[in-house]
N, C-alpha and C. Protein backbone atom coordinates (compact mmCIF):
# COMPACT_ATOMS: atom_id res chain seq x y z
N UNK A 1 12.62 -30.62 11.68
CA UNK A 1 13.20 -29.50 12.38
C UNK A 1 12.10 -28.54 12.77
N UNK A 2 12.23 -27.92 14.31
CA UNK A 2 11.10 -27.48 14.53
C UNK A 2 11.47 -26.03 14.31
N UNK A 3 10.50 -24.94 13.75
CA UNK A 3 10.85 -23.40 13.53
C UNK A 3 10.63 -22.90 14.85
N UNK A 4 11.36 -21.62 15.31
CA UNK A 4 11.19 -20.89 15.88
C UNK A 4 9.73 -19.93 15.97
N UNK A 5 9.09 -20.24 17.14
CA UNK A 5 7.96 -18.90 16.99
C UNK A 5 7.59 -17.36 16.68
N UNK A 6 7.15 -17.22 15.62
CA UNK A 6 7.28 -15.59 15.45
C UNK A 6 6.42 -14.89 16.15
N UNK A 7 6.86 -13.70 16.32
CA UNK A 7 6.07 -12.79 16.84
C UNK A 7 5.16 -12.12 16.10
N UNK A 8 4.34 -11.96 16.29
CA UNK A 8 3.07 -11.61 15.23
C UNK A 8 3.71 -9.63 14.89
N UNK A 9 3.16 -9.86 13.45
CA UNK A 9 4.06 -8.25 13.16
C UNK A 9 3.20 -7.07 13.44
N UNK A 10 3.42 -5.93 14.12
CA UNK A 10 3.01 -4.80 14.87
C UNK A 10 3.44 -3.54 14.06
N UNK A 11 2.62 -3.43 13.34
CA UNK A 11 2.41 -2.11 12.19
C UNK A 11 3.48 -1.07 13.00
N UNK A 12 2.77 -0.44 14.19
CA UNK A 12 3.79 0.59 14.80
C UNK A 12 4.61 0.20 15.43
N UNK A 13 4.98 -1.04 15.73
CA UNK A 13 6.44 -1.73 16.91
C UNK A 13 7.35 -2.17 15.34
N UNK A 14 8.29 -1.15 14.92
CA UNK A 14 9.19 -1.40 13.34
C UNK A 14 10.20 -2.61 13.74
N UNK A 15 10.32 -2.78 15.22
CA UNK A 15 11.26 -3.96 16.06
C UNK A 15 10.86 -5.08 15.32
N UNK A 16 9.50 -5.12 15.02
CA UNK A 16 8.63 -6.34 14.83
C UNK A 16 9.12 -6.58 13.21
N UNK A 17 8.97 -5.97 12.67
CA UNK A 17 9.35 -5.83 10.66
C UNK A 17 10.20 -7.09 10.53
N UNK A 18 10.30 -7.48 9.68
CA UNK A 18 11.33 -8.24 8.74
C UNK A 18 12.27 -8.21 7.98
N UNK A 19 13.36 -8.43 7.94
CA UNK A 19 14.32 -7.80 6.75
C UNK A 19 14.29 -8.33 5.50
N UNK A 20 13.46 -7.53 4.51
CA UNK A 20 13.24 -7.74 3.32
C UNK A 20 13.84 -8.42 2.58
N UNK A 21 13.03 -9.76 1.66
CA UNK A 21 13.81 -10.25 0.90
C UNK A 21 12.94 -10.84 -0.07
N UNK A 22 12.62 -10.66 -1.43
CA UNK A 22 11.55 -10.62 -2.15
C UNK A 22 10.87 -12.33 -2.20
N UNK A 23 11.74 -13.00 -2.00
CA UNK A 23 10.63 -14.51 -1.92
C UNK A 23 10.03 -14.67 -1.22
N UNK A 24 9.46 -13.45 -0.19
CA UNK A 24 8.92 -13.51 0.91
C UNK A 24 7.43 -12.88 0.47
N UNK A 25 7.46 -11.87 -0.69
CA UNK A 25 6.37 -11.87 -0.76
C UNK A 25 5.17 -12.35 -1.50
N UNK A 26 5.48 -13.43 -2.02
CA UNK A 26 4.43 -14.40 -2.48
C UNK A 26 3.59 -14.65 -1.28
N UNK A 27 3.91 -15.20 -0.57
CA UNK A 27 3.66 -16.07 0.88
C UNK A 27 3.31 -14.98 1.72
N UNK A 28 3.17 -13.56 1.76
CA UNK A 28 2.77 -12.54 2.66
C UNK A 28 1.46 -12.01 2.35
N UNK A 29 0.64 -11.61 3.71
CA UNK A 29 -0.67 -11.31 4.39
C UNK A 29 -0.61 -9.84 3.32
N UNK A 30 0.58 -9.69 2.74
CA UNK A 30 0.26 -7.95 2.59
C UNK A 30 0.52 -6.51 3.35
N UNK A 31 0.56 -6.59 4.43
CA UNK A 31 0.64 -5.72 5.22
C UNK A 31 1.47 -4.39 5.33
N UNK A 32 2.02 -4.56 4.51
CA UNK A 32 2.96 -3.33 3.98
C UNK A 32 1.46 -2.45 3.12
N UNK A 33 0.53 -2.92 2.45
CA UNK A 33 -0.63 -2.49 1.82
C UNK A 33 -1.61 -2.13 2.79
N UNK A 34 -1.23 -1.79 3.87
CA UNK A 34 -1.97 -1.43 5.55
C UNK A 34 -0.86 -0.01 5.78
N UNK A 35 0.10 0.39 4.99
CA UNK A 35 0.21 2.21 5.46
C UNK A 35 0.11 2.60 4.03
N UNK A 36 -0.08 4.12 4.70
CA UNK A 36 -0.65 5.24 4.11
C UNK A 36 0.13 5.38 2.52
N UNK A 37 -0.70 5.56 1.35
CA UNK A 37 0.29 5.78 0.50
C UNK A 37 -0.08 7.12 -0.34
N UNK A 38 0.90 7.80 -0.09
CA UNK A 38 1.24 9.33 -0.96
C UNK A 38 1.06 9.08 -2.16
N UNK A 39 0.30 10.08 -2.93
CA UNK A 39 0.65 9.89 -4.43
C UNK A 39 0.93 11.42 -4.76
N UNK A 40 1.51 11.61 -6.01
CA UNK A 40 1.84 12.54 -6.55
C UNK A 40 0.76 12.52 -8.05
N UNK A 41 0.50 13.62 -9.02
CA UNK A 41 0.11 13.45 -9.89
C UNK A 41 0.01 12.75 -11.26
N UNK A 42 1.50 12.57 -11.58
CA UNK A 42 1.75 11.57 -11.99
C UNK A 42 1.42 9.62 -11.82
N UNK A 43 1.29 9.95 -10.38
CA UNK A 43 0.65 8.55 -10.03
C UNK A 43 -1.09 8.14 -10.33
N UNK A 44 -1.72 9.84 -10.01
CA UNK A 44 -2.84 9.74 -10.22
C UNK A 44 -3.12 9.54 -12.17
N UNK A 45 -2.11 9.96 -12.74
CA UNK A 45 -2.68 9.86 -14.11
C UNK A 45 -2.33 8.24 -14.54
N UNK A 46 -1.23 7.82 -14.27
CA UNK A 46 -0.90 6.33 -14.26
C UNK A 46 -1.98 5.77 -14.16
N UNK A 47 -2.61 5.97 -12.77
CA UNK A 47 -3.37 4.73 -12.41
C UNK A 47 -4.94 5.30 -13.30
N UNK A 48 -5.05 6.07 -13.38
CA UNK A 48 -5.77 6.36 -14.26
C UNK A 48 -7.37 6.87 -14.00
N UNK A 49 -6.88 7.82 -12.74
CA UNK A 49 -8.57 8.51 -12.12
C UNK A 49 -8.35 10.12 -12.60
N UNK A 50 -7.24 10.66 -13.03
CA UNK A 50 -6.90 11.64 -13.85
C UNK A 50 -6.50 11.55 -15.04
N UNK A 51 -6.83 12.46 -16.06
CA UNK A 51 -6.38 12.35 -17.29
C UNK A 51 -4.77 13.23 -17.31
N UNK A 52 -4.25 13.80 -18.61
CA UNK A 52 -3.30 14.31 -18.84
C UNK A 52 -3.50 15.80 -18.72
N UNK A 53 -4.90 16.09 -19.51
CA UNK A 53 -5.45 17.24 -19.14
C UNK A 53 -5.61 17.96 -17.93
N UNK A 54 -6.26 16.87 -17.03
CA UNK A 54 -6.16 17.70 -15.27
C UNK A 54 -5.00 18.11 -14.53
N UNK A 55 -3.59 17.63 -15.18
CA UNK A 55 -3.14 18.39 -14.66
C UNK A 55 -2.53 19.70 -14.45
N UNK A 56 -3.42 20.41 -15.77
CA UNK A 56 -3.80 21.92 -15.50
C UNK A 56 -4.09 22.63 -14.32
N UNK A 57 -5.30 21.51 -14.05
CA UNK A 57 -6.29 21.68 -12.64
C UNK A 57 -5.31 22.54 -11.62
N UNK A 58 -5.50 23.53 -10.62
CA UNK A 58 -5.31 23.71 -9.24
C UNK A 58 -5.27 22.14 -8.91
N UNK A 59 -4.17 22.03 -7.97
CA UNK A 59 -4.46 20.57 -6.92
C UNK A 59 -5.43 20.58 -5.81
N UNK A 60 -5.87 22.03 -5.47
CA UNK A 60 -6.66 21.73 -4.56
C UNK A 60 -8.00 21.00 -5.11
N UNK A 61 -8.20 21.54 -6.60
CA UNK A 61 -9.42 21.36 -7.20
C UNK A 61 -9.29 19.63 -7.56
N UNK A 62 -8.51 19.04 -7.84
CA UNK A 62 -8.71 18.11 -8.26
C UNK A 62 -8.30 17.14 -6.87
N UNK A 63 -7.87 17.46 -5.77
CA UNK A 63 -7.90 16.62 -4.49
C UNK A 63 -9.64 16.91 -3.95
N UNK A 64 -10.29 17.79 -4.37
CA UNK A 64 -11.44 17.85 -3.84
C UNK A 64 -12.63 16.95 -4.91
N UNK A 65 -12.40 16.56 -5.58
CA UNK A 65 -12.84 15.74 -6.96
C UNK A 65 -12.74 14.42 -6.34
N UNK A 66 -11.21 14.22 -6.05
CA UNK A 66 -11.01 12.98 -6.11
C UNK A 66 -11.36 12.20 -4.64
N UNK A 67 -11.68 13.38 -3.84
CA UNK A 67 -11.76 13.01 -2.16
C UNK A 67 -13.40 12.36 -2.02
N UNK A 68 -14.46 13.34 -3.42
CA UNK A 68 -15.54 12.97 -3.62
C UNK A 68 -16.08 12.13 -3.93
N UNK A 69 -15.52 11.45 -4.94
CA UNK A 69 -14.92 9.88 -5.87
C UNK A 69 -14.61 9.03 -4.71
N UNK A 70 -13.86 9.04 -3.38
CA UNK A 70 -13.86 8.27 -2.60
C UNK A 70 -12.18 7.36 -2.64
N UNK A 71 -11.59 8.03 -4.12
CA UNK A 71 -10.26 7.85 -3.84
C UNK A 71 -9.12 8.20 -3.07
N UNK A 72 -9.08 9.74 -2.87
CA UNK A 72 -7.86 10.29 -1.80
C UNK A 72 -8.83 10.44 -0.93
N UNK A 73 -8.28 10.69 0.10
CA UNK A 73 -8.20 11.16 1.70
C UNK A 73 -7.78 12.64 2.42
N UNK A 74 -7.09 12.92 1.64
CA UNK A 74 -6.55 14.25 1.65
C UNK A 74 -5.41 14.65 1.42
N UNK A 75 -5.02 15.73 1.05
CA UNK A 75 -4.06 16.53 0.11
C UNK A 75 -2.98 17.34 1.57
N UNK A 76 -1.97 16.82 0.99
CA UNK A 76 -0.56 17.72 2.03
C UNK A 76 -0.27 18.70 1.37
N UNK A 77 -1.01 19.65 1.92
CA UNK A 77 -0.26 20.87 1.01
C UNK A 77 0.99 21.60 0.59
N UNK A 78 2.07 21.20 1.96
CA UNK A 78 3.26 21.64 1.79
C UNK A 78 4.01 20.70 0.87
N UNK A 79 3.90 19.34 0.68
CA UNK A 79 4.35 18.49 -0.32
C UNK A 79 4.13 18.24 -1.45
N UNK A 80 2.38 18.78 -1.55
CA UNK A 80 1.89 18.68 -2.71
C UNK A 80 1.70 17.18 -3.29
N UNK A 81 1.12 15.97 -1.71
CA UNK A 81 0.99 14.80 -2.27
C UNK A 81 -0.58 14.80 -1.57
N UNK A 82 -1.13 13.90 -2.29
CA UNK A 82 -2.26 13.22 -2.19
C UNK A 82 -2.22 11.69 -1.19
N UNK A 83 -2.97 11.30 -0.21
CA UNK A 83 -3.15 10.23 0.45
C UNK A 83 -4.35 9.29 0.35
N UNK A 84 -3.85 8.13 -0.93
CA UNK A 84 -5.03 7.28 -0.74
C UNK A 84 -5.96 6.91 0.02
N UNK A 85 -7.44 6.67 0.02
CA UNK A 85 -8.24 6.20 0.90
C UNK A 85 -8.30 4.95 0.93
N UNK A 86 -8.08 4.37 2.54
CA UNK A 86 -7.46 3.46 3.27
C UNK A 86 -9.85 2.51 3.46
N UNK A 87 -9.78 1.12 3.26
CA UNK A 87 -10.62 0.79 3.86
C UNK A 87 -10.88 0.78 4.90
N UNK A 88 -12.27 0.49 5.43
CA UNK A 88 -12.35 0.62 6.90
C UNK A 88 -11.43 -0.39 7.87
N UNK A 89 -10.82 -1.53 7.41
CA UNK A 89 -10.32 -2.46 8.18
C UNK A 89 -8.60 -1.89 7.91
N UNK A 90 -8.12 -0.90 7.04
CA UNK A 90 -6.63 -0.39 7.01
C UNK A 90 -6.49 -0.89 5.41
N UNK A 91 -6.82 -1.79 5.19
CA UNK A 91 -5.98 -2.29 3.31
C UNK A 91 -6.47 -0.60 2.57
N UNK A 92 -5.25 -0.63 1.50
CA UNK A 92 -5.13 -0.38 0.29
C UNK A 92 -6.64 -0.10 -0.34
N UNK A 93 -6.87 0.86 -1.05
CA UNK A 93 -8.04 0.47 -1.77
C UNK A 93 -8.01 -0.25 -3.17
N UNK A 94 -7.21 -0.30 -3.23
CA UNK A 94 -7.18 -1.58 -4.80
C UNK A 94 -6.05 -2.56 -4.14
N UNK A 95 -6.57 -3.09 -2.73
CA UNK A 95 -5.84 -4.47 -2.61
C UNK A 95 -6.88 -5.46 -2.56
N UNK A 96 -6.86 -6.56 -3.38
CA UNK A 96 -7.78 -7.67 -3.13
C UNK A 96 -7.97 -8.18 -1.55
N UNK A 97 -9.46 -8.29 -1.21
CA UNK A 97 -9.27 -8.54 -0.02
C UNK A 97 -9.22 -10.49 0.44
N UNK A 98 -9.54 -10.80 -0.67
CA UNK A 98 -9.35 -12.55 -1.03
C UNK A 98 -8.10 -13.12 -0.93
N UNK A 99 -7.36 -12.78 -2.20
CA UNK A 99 -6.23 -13.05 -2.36
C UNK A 99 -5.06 -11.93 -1.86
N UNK A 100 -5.30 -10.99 -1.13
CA UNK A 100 -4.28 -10.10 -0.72
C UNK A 100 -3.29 -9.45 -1.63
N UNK A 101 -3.52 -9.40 -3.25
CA UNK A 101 -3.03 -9.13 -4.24
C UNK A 101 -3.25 -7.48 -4.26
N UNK A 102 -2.16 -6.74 -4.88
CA UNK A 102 -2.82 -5.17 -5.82
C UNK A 102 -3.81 -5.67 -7.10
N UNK A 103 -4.25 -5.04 -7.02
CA UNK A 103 -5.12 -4.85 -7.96
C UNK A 103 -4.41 -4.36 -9.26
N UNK A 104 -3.63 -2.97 -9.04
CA UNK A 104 -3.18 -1.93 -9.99
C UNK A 104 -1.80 -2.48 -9.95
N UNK A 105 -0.96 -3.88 -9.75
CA UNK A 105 -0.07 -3.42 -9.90
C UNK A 105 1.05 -3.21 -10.81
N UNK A 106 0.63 -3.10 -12.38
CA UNK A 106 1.55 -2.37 -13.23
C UNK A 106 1.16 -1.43 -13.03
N UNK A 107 0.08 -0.51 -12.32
CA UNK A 107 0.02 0.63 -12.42
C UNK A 107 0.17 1.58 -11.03
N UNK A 108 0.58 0.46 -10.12
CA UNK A 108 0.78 1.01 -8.85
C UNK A 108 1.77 2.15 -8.52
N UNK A 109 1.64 3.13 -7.61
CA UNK A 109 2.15 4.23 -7.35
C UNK A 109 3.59 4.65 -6.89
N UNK A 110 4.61 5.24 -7.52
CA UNK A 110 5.80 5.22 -6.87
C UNK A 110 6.17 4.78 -5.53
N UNK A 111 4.97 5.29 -4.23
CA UNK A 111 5.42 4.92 -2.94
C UNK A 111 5.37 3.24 -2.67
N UNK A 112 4.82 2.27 -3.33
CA UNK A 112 4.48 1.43 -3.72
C UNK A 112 5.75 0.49 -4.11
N UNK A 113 5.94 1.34 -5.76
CA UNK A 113 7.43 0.84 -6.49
C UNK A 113 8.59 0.93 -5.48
N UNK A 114 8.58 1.81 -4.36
CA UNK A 114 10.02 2.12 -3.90
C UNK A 114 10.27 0.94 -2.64
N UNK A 115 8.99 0.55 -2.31
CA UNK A 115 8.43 -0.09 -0.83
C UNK A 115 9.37 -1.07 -0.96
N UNK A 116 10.30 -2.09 -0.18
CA UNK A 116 10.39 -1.45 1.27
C UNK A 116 12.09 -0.19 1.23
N UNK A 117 12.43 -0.24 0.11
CA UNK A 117 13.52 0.90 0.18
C UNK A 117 13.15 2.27 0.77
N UNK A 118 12.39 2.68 1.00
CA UNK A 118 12.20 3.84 1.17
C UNK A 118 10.63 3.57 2.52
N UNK A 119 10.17 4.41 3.34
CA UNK A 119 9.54 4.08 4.33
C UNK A 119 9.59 4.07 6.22
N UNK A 120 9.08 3.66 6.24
CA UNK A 120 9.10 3.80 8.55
C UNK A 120 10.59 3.34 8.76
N UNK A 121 10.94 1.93 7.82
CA UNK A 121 11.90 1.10 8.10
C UNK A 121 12.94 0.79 6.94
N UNK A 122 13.60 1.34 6.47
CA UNK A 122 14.09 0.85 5.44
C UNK A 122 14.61 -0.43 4.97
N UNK A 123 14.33 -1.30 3.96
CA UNK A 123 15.36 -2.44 4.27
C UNK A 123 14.31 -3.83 4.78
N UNK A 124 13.08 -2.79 5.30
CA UNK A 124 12.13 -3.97 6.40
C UNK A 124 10.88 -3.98 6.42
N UNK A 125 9.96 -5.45 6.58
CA UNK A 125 8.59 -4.87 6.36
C UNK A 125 8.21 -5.46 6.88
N UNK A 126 6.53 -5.15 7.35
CA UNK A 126 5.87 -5.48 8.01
C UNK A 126 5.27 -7.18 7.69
N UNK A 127 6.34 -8.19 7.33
CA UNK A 127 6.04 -9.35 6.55
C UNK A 127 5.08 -10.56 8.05
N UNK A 128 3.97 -10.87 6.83
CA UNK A 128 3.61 -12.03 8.18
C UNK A 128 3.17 -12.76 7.15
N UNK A 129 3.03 -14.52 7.33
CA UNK A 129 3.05 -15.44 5.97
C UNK A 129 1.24 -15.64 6.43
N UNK A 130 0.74 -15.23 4.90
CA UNK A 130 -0.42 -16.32 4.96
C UNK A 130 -1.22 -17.09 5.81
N UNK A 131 -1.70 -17.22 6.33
CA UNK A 131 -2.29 -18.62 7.15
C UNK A 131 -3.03 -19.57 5.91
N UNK A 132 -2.63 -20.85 6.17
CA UNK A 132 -2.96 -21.75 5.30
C UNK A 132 -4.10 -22.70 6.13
N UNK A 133 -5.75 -22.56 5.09
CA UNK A 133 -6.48 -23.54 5.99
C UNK A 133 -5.83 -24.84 6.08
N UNK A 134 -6.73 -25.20 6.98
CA UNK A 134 -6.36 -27.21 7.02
C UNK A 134 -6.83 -27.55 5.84
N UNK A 135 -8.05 -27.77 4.92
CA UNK A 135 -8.48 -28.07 4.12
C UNK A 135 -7.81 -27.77 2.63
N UNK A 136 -7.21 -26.59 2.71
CA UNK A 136 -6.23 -26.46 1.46
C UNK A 136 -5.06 -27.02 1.29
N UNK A 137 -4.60 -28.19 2.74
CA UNK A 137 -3.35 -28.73 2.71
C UNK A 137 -3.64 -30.32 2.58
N UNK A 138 -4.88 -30.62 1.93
CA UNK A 138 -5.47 -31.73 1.03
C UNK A 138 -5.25 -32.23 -0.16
């Protein structure tokens, strides 16, 4: 039986997304780990670039710490969230770039835990499968 051709998935075209369904993401490129992810403080102590202590800190003081460190990106002030720093090609910074895996993920960040419930699309994600070499189908 021959499959239907997909359309390759388009970060900003949400038309393009998939309707979520978790056996899908074994077999996925990741790409949901290509937008922006908010953290709150609690996320930062989880994952573990803040202690329990900092969060005494002013947030400005410790978004300017952590922007230095090369982890956030910058601080929303009216929300009071922090925005991970994204690699130069868009991934995650603790996504494997080999295996397309988290790195952190028992310790990954609420926006993360909620994904795809909550987001651009609810319900839907930016799913595209793997490409499998010829040589690994040996």
């Amino acid at each position: 039986m021959k499959q239907a051709a997909r359309r390759p998935v388009d970060m900003e075209d949400l038309s393009t997304w998939t309707r979520h369904r978790q056996r899908l993401c074994k077999a996925c490129r990741a790409y949901c780990c290509r937008l922006p992810v908010e953290v709150g403080i609690q996320d930062l102590i989880r994952l573990g670039v803040i202690s329990e202590f900092d969060r005494q800190e002013p947030l400005k003081s410790i978004a300017k710490k952590l922007k230095k460190e090369g982890v956030v990106s910058r601080l929303h002030h009216k929300t009071e969230k922090l925005t991970l720093v994204q690699m130069a090609n868009g991934d995650c910074l603790y996504l494997d770039p080999l295996d397309r895996k988290c790195t952190i993920y028992e310790k990954r960040p609420d926006t993360c835990r909620n994904h795809p419930h909550v987001g651009p699309r609810p319900g839907y994600c930016p799913y595209e499968p793997k490409r499998i070499d010829k040589k690994d189908q040996r």
